[in-house]
C-alpha atoms as a PDB file:
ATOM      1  CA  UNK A   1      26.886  17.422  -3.419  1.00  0.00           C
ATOM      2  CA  UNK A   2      25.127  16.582  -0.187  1.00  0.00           C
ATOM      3  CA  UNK A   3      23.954  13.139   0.047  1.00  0.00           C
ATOM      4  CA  UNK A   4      19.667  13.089   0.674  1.00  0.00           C
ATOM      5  CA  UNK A   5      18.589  11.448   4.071  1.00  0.00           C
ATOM      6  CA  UNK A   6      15.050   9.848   3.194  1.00  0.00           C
ATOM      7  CA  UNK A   7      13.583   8.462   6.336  1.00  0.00           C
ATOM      8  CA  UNK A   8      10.721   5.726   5.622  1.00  0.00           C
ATOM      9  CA  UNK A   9       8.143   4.385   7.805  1.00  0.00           C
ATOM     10  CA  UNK A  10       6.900   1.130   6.983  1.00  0.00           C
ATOM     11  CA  UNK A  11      10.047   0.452   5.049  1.00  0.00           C
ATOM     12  CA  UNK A  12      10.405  -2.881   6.347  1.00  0.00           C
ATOM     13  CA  UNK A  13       6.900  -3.293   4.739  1.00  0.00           C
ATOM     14  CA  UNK A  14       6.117  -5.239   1.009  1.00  0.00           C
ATOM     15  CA  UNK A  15       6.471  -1.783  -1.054  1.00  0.00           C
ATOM     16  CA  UNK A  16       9.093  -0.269   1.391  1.00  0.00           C
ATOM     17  CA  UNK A  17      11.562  -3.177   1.270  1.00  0.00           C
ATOM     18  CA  UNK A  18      11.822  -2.286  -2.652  1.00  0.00           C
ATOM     19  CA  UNK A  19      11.562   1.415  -2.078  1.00  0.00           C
ATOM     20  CA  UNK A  20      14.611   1.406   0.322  1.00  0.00           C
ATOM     21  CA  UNK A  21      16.914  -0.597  -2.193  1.00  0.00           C
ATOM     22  CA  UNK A  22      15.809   1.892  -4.909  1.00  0.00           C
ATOM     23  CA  UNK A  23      16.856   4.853  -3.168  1.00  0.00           C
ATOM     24  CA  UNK A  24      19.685   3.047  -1.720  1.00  0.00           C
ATOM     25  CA  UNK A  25      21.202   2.312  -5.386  1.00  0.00           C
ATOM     26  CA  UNK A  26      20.170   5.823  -6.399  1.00  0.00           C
ATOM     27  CA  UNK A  27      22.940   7.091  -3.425  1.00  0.00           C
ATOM     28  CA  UNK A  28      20.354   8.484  -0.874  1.00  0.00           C
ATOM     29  CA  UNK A  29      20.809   7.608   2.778  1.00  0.00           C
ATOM     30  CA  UNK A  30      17.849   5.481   4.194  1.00  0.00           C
ATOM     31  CA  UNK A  31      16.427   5.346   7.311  1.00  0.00           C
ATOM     32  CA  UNK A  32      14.035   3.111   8.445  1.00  0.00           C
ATOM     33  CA  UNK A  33      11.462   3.878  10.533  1.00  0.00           C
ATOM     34  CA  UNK A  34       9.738   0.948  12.641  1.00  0.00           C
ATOM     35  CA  UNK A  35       7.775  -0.113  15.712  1.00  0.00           C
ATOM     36  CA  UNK A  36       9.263  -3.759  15.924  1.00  0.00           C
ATOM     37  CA  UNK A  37      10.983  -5.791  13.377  1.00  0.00           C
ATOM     38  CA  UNK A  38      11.543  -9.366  14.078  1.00  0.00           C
ATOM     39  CA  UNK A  39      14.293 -11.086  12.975  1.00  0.00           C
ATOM     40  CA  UNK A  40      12.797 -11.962   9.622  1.00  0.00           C
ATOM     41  CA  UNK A  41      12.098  -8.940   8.379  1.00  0.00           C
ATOM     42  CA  UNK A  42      15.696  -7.524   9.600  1.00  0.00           C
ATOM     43  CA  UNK A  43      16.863 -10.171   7.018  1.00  0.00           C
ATOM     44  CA  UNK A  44      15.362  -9.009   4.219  1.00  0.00           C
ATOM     45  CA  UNK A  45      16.366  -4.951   4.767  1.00  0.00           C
ATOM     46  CA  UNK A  46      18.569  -3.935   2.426  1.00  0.00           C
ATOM     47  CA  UNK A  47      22.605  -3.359   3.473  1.00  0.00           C
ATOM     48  CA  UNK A  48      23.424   0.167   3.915  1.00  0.00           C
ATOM     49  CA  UNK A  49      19.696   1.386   4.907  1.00  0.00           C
ATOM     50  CA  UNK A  50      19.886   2.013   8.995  1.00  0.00           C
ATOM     51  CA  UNK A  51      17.143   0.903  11.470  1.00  0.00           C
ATOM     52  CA  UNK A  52      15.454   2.361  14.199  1.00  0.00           C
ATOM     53  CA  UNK A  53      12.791   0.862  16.437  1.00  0.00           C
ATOM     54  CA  UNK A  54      10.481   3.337  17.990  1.00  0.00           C
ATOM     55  CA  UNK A  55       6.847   4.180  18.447  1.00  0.00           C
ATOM     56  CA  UNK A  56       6.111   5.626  15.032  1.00  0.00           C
ATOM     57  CA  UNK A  57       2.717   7.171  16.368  1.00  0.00           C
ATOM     58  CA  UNK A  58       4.874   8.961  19.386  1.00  0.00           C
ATOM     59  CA  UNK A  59       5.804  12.920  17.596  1.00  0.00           C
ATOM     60  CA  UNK A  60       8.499  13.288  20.204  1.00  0.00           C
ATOM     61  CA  UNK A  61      10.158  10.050  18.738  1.00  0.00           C
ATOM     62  CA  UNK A  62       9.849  11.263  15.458  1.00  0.00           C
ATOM     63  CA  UNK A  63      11.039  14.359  16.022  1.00  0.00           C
ATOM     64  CA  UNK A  64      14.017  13.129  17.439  1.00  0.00           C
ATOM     65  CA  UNK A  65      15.153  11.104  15.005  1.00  0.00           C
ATOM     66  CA  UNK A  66      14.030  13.773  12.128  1.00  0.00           C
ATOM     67  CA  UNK A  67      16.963  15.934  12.656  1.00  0.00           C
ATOM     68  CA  UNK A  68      19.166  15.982  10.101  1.00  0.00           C
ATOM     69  CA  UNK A  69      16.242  14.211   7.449  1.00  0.00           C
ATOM     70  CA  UNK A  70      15.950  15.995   3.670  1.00  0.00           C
ATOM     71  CA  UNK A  71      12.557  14.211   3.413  1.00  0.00           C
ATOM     72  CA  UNK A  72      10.100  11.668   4.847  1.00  0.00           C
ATOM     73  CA  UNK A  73       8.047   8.769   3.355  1.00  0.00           C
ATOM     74  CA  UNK A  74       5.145   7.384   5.181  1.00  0.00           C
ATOM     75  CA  UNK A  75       4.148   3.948   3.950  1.00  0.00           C
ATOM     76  CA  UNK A  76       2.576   2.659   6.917  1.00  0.00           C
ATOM     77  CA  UNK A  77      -0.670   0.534   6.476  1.00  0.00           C
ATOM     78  CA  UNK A  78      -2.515  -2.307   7.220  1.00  0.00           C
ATOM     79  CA  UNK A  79      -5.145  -3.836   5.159  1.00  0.00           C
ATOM     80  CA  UNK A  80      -7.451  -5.193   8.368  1.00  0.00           C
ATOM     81  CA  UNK A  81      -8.002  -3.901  11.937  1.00  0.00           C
ATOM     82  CA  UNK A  82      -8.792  -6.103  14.800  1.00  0.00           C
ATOM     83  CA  UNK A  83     -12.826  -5.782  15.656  1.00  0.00           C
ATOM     84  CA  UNK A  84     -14.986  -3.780  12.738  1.00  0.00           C
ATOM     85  CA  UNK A  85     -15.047   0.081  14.490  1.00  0.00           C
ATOM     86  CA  UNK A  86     -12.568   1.501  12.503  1.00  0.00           C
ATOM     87  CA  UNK A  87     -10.321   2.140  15.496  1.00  0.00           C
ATOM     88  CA  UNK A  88      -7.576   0.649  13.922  1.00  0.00           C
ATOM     89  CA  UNK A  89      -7.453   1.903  10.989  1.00  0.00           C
ATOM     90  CA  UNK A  90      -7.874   5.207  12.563  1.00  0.00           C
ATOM     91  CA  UNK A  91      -4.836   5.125  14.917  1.00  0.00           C
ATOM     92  CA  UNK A  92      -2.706   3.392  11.881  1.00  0.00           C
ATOM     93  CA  UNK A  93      -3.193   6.038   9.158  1.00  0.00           C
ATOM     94  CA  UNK A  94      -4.763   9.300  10.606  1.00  0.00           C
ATOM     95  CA  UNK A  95      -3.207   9.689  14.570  1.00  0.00           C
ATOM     96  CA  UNK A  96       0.492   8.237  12.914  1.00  0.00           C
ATOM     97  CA  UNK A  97      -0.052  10.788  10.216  1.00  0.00           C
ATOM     98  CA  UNK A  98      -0.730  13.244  12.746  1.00  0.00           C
ATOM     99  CA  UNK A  99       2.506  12.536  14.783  1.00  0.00           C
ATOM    100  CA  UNK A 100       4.536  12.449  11.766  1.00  0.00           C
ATOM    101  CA  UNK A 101       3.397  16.173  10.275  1.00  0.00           C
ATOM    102  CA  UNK A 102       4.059  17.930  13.806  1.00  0.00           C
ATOM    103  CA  UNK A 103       7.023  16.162  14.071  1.00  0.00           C
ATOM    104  CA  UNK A 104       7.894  17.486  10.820  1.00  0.00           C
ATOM    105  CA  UNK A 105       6.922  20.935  11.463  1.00  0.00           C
ATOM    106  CA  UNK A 106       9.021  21.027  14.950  1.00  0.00           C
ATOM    107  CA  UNK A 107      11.701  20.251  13.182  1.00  0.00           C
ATOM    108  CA  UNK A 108      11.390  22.355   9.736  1.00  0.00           C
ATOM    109  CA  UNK A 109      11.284  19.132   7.445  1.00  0.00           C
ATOM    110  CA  UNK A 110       9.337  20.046   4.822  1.00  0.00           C
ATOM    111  CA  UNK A 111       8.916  17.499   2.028  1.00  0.00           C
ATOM    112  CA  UNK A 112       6.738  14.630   2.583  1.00  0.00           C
ATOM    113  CA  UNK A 113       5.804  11.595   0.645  1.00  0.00           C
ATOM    114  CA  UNK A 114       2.198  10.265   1.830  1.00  0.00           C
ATOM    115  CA  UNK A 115       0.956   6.452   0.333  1.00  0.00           C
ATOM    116  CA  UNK A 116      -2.583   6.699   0.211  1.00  0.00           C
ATOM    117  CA  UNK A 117      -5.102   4.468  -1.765  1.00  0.00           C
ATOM    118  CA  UNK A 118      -7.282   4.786  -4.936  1.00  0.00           C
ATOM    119  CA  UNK A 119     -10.793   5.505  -3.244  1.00  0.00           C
ATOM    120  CA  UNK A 120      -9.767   7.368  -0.693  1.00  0.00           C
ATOM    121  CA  UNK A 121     -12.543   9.528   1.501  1.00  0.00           C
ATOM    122  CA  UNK A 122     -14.741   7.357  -0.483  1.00  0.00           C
ATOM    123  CA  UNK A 123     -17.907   5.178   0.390  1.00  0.00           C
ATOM    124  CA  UNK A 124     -18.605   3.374   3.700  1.00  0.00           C
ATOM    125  CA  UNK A 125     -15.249   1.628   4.019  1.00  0.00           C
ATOM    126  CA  UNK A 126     -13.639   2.240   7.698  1.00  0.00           C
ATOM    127  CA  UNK A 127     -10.244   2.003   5.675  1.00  0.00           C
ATOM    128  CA  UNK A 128     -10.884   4.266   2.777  1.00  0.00           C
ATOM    129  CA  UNK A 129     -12.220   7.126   5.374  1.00  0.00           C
ATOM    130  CA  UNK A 130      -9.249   6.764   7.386  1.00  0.00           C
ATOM    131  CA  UNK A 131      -6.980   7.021   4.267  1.00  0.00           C
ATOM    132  CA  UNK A 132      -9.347   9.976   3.473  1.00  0.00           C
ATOM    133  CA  UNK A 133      -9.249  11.746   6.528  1.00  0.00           C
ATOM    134  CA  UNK A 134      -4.950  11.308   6.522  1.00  0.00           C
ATOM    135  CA  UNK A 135      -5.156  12.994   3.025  1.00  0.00           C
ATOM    136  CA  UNK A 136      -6.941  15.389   4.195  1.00  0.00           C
ATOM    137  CA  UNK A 137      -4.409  16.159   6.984  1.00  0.00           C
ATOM    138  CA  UNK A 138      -1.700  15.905   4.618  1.00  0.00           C
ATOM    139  CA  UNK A 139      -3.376  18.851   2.350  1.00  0.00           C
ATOM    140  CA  UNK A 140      -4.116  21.193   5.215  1.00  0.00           C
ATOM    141  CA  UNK A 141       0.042  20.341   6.975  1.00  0.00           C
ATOM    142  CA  UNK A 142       1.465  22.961   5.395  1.00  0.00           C
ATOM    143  CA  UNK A 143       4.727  20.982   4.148  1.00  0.00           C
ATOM    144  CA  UNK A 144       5.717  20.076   0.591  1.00  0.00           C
ATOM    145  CA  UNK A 145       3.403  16.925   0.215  1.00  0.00           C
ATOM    146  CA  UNK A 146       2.830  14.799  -2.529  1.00  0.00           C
ATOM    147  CA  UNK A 147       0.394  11.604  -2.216  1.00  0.00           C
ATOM    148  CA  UNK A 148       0.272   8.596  -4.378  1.00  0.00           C
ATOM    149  CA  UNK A 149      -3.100   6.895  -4.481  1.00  0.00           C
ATOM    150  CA  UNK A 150      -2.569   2.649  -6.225  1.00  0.00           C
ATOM    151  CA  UNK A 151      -4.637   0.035  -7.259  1.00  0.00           C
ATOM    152  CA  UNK A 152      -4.061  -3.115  -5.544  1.00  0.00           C
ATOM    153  CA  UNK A 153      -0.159  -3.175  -5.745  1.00  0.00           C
ATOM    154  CA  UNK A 154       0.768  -6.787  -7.702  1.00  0.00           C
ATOM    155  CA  UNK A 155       4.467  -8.120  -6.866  1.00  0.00           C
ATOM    156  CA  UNK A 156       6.498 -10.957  -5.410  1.00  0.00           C
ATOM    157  CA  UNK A 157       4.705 -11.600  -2.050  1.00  0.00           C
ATOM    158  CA  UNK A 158       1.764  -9.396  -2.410  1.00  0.00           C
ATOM    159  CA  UNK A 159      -1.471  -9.458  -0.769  1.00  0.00           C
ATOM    160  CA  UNK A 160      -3.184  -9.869  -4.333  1.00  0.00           C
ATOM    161  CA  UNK A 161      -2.310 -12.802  -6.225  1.00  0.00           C
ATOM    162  CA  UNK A 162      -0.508 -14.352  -2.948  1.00  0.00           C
ATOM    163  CA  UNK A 163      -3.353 -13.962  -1.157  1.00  0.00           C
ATOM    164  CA  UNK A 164      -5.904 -15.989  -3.681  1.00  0.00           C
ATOM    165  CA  UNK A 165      -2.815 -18.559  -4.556  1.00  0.00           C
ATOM    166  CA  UNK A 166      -2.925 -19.304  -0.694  1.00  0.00           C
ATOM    167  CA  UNK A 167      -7.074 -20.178  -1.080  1.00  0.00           C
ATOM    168  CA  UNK A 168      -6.595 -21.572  -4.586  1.00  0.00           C
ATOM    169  CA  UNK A 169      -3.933 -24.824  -3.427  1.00  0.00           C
ATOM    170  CA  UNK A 170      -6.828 -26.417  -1.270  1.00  0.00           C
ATOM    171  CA  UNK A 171      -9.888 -25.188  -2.919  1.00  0.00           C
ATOM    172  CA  UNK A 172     -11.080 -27.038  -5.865  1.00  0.00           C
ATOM    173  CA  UNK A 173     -14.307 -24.255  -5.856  1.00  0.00           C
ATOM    174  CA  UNK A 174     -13.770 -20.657  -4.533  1.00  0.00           C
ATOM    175  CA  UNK A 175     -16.862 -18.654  -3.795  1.00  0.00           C
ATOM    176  CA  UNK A 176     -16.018 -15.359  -4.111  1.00  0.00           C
ATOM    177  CA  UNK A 177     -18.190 -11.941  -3.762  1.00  0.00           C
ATOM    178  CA  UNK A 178     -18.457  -8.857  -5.862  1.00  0.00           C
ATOM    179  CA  UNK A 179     -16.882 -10.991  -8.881  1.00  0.00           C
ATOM    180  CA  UNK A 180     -17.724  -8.499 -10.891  1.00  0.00           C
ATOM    181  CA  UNK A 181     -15.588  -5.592  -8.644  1.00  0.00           C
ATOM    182  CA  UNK A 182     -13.214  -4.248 -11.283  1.00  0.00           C
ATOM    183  CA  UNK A 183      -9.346  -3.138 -10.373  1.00  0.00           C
ATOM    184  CA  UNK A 184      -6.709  -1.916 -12.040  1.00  0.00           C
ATOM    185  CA  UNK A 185      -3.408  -3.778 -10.454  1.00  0.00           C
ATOM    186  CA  UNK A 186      -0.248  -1.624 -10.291  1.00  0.00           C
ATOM    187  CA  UNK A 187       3.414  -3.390 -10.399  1.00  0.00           C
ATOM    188  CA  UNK A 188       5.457  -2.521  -7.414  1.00  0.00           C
ATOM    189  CA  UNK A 189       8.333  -1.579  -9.270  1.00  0.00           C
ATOM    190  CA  UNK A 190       6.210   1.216 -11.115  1.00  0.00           C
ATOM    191  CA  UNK A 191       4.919   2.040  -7.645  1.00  0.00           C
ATOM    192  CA  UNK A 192       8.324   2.244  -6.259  1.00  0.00           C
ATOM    193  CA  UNK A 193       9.497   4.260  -9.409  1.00  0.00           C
ATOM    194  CA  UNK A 194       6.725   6.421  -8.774  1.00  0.00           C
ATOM    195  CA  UNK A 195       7.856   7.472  -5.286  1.00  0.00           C
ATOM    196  CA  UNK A 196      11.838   8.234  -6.466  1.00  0.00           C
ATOM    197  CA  UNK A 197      10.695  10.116  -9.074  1.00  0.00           C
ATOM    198  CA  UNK A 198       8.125  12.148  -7.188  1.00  0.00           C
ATOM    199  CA  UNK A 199      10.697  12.508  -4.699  1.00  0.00           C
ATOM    200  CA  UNK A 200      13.447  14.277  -7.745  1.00  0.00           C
ATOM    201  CA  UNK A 201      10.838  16.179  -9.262  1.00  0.00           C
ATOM    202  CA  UNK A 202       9.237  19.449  -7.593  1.00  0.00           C
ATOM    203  CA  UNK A 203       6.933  20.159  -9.702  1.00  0.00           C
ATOM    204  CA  UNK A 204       5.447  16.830  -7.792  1.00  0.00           C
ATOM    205  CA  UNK A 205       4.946  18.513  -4.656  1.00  0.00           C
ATOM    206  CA  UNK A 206       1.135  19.558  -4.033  1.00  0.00           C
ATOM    207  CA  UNK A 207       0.397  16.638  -6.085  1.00  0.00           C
ATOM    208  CA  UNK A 208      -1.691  13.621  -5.862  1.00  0.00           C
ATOM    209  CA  UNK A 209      -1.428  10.914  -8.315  1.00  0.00           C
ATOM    210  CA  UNK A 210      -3.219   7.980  -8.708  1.00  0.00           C
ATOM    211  CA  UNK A 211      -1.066   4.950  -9.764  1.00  0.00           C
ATOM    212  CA  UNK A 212      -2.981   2.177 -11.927  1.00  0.00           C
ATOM    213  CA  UNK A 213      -1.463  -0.325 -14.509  1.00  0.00           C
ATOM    214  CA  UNK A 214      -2.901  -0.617 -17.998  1.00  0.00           C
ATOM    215  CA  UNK A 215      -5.154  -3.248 -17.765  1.00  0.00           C
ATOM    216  CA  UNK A 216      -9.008  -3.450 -16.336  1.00  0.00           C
ATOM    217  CA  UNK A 217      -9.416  -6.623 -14.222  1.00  0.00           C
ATOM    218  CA  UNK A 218     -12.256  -8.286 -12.618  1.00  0.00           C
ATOM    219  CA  UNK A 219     -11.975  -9.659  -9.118  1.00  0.00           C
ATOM    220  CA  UNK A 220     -12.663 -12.994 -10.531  1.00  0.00           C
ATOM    221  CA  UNK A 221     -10.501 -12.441 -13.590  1.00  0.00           C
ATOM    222  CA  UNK A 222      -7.660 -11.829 -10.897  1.00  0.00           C
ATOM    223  CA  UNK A 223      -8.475 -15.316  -9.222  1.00  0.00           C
ATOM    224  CA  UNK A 224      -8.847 -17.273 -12.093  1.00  0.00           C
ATOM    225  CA  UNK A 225      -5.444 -15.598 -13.335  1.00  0.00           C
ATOM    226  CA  UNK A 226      -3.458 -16.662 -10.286  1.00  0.00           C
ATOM    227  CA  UNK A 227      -5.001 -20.241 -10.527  1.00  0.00           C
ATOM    228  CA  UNK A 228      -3.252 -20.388 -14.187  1.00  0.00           C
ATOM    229  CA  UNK A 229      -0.387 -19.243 -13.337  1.00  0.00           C
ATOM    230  CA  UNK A 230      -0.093 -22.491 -11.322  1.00  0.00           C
ATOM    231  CA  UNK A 231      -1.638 -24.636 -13.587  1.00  0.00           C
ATOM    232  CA  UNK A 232      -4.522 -25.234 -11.638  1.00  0.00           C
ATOM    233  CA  UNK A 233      -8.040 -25.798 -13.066  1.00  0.00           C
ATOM    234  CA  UNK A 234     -10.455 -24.366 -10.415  1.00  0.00           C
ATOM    235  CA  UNK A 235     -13.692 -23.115 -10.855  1.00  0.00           C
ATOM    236  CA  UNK A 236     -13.995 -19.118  -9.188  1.00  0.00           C
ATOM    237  CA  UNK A 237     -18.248 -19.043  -8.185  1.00  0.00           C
ATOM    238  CA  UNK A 238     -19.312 -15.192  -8.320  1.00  0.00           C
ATOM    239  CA  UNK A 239     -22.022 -15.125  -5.552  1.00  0.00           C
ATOM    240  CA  UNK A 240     -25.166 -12.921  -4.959  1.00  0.00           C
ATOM    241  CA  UNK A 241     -24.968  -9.943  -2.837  1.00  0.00           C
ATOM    242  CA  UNK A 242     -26.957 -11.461   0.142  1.00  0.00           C
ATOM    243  CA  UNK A 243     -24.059 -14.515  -0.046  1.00  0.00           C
ATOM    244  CA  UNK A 244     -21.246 -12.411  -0.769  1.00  0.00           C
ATOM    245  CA  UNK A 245     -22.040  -9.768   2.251  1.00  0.00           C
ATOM    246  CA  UNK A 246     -22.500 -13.349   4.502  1.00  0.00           C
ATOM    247  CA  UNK A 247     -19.257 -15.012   3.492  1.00  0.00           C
ATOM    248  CA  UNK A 248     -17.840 -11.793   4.697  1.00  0.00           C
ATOM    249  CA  UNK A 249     -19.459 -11.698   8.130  1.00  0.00           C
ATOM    250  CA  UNK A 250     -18.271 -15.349   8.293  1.00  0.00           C
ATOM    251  CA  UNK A 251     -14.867 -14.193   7.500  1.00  0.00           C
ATOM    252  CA  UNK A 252     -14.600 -11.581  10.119  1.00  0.00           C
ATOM    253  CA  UNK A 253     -13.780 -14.492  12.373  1.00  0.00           C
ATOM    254  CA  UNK A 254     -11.551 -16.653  10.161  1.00  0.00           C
ATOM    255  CA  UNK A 255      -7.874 -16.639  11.082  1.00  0.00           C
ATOM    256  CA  UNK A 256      -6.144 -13.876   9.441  1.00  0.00           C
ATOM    257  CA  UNK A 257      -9.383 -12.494   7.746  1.00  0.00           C
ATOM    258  CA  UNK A 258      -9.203 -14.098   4.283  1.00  0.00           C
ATOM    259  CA  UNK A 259     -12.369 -11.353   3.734  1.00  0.00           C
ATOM    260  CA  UNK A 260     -13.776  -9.038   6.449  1.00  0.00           C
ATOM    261  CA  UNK A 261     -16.873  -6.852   6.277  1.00  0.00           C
ATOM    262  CA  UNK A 262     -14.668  -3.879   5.940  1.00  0.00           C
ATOM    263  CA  UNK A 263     -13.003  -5.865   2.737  1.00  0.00           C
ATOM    264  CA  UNK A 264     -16.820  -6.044   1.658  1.00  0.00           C
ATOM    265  CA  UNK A 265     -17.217  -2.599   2.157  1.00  0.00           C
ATOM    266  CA  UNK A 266     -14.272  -1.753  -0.153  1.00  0.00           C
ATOM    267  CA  UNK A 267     -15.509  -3.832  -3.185  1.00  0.00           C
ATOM    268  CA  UNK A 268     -18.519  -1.541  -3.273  1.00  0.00           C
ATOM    269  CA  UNK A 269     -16.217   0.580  -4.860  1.00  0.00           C
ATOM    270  CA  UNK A 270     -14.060  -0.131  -8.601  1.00  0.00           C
ATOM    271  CA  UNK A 271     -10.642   0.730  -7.758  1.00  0.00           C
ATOM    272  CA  UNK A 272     -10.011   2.010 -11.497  1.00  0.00           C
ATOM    273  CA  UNK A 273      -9.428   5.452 -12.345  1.00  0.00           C
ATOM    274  CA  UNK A 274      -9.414   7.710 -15.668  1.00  0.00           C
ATOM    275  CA  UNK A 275      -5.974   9.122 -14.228  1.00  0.00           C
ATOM    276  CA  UNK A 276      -2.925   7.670 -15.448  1.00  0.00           C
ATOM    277  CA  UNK A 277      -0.563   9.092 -12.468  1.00  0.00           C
ATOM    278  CA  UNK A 278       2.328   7.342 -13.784  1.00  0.00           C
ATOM    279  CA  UNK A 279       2.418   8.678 -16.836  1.00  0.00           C
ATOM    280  CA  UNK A 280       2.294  12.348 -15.120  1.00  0.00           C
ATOM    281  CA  UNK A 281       5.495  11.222 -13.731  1.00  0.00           C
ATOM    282  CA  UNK A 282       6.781   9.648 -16.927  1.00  0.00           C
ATOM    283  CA  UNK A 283       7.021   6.328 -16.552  1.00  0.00           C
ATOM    284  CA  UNK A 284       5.374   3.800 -18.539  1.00  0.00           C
ATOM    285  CA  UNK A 285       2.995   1.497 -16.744  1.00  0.00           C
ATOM    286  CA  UNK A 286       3.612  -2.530 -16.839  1.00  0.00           C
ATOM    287  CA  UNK A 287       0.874  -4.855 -17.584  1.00  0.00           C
ATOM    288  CA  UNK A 288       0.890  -7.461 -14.291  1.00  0.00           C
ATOM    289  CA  UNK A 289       0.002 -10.633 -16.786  1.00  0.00           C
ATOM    290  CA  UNK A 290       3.408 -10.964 -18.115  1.00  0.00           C
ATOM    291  CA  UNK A 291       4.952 -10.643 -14.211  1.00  0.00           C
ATOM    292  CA  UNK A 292       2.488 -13.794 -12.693  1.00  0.00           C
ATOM    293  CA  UNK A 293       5.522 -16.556 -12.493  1.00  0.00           C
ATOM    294  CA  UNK A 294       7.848 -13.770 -10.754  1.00  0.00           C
ATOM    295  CA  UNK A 295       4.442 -13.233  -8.876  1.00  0.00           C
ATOM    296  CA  UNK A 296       3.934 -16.546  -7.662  1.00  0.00           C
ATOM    297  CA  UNK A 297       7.562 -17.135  -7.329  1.00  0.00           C
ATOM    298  CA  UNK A 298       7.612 -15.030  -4.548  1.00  0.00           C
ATOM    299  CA  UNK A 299       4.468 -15.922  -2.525  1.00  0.00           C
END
C-alpha cells in the first residue's frame, strides 16, 4: 500500500505540532509547510516529519512543493493582526487560502483539510469575516474539502488557560469584559483526532463540523478555573460594557495584545454550538476540567 503524503501548513503551530506526530505514528508522510521557523520551534517538530521554508502565501511555491502530495492541511492562523483594519487577518487566512486552492488545482490535489473557527462569517469581528470569507473560498474551490470549525482549543501551551495563567501570577484582581461570554473549550487531542479521522473517512469530504467539548463555560468561569488550578485565590471583576469595550482600546497598545478591540469584537458572539461535530466523526468529546494540571504544566 502506498504510503499518504499529508503536507501541513502551520504545522509547526500549537495544534499542528500534535497533528504532525499523529499522522506521523499513524504511518503517513508529513510535510511541513512554513514561512520561518526559528530554532525553537525546529526543536519541538516531530522526527520523521520534513520541513520546508517558503512563502506559504506565494501559489508558485506551493505548487512546487505539492507534487507528489495525497492531501493538504491548512492550519495557518493568528489570533491578532498588527493595527485594527483587518489587513492582517485578511492576507493570513483568505489571500494564503487563495494561493493554496490554485496551487492545488495546478497540480490536481484534490483533498483539502481547512481549520476554520466556530463563528465564522459571523458578526463584526475582522477575524471571524476573514475566516468567513476563506470558508467561503473553500466551498466554491472545487476540491474535496472538509472544514473543522473549534471552540477555543484548551491544551498544554494554549492561548486559553496559558494566556489568563500569564495575567493571573501578578494580578491579585483581574478585570475582565464580557464575563458573561460563554464558550465551549475543545481538547487538542479531540481536535487533532478530528482532523485524522476526517482525513480516513470520505464521507467527510463536503463537510463542515464544528468541534466543541461537553461543557458550557463562562469567560470568567475559564479564569477563575485556571487561577485554581494553581492554587491561587484571585478575585475575576466582570465589568460593564462601556469598561469592558475601554480596557480593550487600552489593550490595543499593550505588548502582545493581552485583549484588542478585534478580541472585543469576538466576545459579542458565544462560541457554543448545538452541533456536536465530534461525535459526527465518532469520537467522544473530553471535558477540559479534568486536563487543567497537564494544562498548566505546559504553559
Amino acid at each position: 500500500m502506498t504510503q499518504r503524503h499529508v503536507v501541513i501548513l502551520g504545522g509547526t503551530g500549537f495544534v499542528g505540532r500534535h497533528l504532525v506526530a499523529r499522522l506521523l505514528q499513524g504511518g503517513d508522510r508529513v510535510t511541513v509547510l512554513s514561512r520561518g521557523v526559528d530554532a525553537a520551534k525546529r526543536r519541538l517538530k516531530p522526527q520523521g516529519a520534513s520541513l520546508i521554508e517558503g512563502d506559504v502565501a506565494d501559489a508558485d511555491f506551493l505548487a512546487a512543493v505539492l507534487d507528489d502530495a495525497d492531501a493538504v492541511v491548512n492550519l495557518i492562523g493568528i489570533l491578532n493582526e498588527k493595527g485594527d483594519r483587518g489587513d492582517g487577518f485578511e492576507r493570513v487566512f483568505v489571500r494564503i487560502t487563495d494561493a493554496l486552492i490554485d496551487a492545488m488545482q495546478r497540480m490536481g490535489v484534490r483533498r483539502l483539510l481547512q481549520m476554520s473557527a466556530l463563528n465564522a462569517g459571523r458578526g463584526e469581528s475582522h477575524y471571524l469575516q476573514a475566516r468567513g470569507r476563506a470558508e467561503q473560498h473553500v466551498r466554491a474551490s472545487g476540491l474535496d474539502w472538509t472544514l473543522l470549525r473549534p471552540s477555543v482549543i484548551a491544551g498544554p501551551g494554549d492561548g486559553l488557560f496559558c494566556r489568563f495563567d500569564g495575567l493571573l501570577k501578578f494580578a491579585p484582581v483581574l478585570p475582565i469584559g464580557r464575563a458573561d461570554a460563554r464558550f465551549q473549550p475543545v481538547w487538542v487531542g479531540d481536535v487533532v483526532q478530528a482532523f485524522a479521522k476526517a482525513l480516513d473517512e470520505p464521507r467527510s469530504i463536503g463537510q463542515s463540523y464544528d468541534l466543541v467539548g461537553p461543557d458550557v463555560m463562562t469567560l470568567k468561569q475559564i479564569v477563575k478555573l485556571a487561577a485554581h488550578g494553581r492554587g491561587r485565590h484571585r478575585v475575576v471583576l466582570g465589568l460593564p460594557t462601556s469598561l469592558g469595550k475601554l480596557q480593550a482600546e487600552v489593550g490595543e497598545w499593550l505588548p502582545g495584545k493581552p485583549i484588542s478591540r478585534d478580541n472585543w469584537r469576538s466576545l459579542q458572539l458565544d462560541s457554543v454550538s448545538m452541533e456536536d461535530g465530534l461525535r459526527r466523526l465518532n469520537l467522544m468529546p473530553t471535558p477540559v476540567e479534568p486536563k487543567l494540571a497537564e494544562i498548566l504544566a505546559g504553559c
